[in-house]
C-alpha atoms as a PDB file:
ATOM      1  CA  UNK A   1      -4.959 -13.609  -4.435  1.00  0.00           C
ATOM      2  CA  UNK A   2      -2.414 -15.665  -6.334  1.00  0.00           C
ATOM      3  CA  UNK A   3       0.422 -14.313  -8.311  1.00  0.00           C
ATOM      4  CA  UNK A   4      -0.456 -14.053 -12.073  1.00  0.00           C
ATOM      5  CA  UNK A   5       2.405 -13.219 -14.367  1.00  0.00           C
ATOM      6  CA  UNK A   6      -0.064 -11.981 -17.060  1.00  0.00           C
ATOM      7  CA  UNK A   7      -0.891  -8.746 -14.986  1.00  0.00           C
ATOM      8  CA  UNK A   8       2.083  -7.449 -15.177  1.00  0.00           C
ATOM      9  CA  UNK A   9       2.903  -4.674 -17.489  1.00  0.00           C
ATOM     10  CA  UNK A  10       5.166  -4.776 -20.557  1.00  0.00           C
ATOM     11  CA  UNK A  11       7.433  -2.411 -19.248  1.00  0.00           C
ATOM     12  CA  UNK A  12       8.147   0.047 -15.877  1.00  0.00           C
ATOM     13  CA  UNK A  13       9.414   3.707 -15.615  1.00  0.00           C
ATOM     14  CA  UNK A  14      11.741   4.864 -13.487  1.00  0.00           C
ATOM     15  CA  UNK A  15      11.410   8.591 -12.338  1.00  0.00           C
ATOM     16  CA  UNK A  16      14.494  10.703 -11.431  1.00  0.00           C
ATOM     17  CA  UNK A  17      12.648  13.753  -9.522  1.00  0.00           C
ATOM     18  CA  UNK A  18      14.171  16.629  -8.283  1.00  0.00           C
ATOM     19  CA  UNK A  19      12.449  19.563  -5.779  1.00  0.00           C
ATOM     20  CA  UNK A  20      12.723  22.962  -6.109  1.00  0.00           C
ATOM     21  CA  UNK A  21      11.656  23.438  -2.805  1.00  0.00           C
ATOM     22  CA  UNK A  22      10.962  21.460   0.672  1.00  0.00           C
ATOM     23  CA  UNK A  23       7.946  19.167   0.420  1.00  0.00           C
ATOM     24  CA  UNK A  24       6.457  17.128   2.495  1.00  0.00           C
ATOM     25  CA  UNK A  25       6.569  13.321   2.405  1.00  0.00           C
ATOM     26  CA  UNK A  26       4.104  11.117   4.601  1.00  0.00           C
ATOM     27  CA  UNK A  27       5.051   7.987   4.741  1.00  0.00           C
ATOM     28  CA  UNK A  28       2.223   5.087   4.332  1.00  0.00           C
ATOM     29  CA  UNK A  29       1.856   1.354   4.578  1.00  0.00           C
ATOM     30  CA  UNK A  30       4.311   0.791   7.556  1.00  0.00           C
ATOM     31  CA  UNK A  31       2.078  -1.415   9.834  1.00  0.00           C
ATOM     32  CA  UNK A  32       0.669  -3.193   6.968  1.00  0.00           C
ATOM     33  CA  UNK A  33       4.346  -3.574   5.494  1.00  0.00           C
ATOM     34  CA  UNK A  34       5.110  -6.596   8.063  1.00  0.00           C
ATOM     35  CA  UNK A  35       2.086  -8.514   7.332  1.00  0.00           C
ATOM     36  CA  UNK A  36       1.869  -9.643   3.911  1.00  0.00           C
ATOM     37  CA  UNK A  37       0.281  -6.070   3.123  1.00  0.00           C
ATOM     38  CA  UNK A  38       0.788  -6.922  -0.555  1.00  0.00           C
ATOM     39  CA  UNK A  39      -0.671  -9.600  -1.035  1.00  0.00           C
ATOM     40  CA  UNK A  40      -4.318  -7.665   0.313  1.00  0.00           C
ATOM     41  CA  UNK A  41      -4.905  -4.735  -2.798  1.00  0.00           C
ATOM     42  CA  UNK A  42      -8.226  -3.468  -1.152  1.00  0.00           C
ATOM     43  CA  UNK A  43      -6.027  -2.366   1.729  1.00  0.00           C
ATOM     44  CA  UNK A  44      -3.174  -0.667   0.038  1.00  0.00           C
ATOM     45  CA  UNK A  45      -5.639   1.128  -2.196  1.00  0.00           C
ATOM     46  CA  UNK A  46      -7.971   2.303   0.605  1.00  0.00           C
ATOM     47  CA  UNK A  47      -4.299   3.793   2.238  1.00  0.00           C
ATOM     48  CA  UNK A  48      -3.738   5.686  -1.279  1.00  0.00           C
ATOM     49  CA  UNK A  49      -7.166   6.669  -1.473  1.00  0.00           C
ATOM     50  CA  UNK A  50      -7.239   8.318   1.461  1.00  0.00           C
ATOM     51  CA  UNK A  51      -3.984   9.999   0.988  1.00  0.00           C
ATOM     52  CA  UNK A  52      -4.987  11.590  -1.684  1.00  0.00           C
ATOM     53  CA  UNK A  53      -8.270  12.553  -0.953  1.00  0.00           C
ATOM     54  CA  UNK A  54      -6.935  13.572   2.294  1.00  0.00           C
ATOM     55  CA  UNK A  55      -4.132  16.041   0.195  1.00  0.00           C
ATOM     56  CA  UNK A  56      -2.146  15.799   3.580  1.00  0.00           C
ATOM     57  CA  UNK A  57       1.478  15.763   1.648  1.00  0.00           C
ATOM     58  CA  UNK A  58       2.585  16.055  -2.145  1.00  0.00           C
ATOM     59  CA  UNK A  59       4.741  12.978  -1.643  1.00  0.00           C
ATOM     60  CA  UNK A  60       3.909   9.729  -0.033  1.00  0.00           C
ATOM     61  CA  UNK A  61       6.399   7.144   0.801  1.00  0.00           C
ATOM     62  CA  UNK A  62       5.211   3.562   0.494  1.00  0.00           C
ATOM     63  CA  UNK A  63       6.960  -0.153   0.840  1.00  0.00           C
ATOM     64  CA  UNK A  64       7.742  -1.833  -2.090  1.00  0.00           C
ATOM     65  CA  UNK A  65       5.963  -4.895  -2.830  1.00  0.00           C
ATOM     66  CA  UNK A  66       9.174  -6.445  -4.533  1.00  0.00           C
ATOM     67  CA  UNK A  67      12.555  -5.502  -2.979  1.00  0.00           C
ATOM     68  CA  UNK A  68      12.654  -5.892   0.815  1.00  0.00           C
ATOM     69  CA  UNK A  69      13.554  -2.706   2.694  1.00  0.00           C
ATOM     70  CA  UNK A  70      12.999  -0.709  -0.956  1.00  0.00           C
ATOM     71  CA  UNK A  71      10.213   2.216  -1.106  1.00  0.00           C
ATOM     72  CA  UNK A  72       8.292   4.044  -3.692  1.00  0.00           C
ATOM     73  CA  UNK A  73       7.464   7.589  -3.920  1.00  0.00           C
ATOM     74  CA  UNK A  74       3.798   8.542  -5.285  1.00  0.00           C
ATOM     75  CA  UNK A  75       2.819  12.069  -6.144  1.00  0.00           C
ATOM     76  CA  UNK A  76      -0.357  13.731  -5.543  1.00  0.00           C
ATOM     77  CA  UNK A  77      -0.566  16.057  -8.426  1.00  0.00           C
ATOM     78  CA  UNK A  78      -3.528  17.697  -6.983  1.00  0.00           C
ATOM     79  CA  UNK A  79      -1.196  18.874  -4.037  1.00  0.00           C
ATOM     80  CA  UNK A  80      -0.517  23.007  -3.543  1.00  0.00           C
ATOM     81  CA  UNK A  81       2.895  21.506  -3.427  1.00  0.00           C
ATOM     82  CA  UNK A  82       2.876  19.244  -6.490  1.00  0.00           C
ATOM     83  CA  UNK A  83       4.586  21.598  -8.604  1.00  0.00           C
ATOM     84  CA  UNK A  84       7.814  21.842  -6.683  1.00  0.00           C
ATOM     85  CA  UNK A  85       8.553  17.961  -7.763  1.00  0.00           C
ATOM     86  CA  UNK A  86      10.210  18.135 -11.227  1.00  0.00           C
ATOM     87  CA  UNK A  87      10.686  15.232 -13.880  1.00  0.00           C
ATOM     88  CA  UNK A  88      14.415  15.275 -14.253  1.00  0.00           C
ATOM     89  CA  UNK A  89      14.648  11.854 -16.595  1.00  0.00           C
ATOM     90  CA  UNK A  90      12.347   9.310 -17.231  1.00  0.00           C
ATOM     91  CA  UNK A  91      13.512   5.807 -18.322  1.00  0.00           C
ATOM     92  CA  UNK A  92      12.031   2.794 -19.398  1.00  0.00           C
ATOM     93  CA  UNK A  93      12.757  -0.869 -18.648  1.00  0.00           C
ATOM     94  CA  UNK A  94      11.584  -4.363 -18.433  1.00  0.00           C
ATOM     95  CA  UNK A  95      11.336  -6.826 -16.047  1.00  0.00           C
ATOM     96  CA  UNK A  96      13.991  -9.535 -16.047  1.00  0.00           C
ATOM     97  CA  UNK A  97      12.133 -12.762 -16.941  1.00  0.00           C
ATOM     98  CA  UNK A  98      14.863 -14.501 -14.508  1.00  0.00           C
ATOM     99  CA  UNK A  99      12.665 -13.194 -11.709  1.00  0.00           C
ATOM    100  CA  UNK A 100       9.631 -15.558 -12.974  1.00  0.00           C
END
């Protein structure tokens, strides 16, 4: 699937989290991570699917499909654990056209 500017949204949030407590993070997407994984949305969404319907961890860990060596954190607010990840600051921002 091509590249299409147009999906992309206006703007992005970046979460600062904090825990109040341990919690566990699994991390997903490794093996698919050095194979053009991104490019293939019906896998990456089966992987999140199944995390969370699995509710193995309050965190997962996932590649990002932008920066190299960069990961993501998703929460699974359905977790027993969910509610020892805090919002500590939310902030807003836009992609830099110079990227497209």
């Amino acid at each position: 699937m091509p590249f299409d500017r147009a999906d992309l949204p206006n703007s992005l949030q970046l979460l600062k989290i904090q825990m109040t407590a341990p919690v566990e993070i699994q991390a997903l997407g490794r093996q698919e991570s050095a194979s053009g994984w991104a490019s293939y949305l019906e896998v990456t969404q089966t992987l999140g699917d199944l995390w969370l319907d699995e509710g193995s961890a309050a965190l997962a860990q996932v590649p990002s499909a932008i920066v190299p060596g960069a990961f993501n954190y998703l929460l699974n607010p359905a977790h027993v654990d969910a509610d020892k990840v805090q919002l500590v600051e939310a902030q807003r921002f836009k992609l830099d056209p110079r990227f497209f």
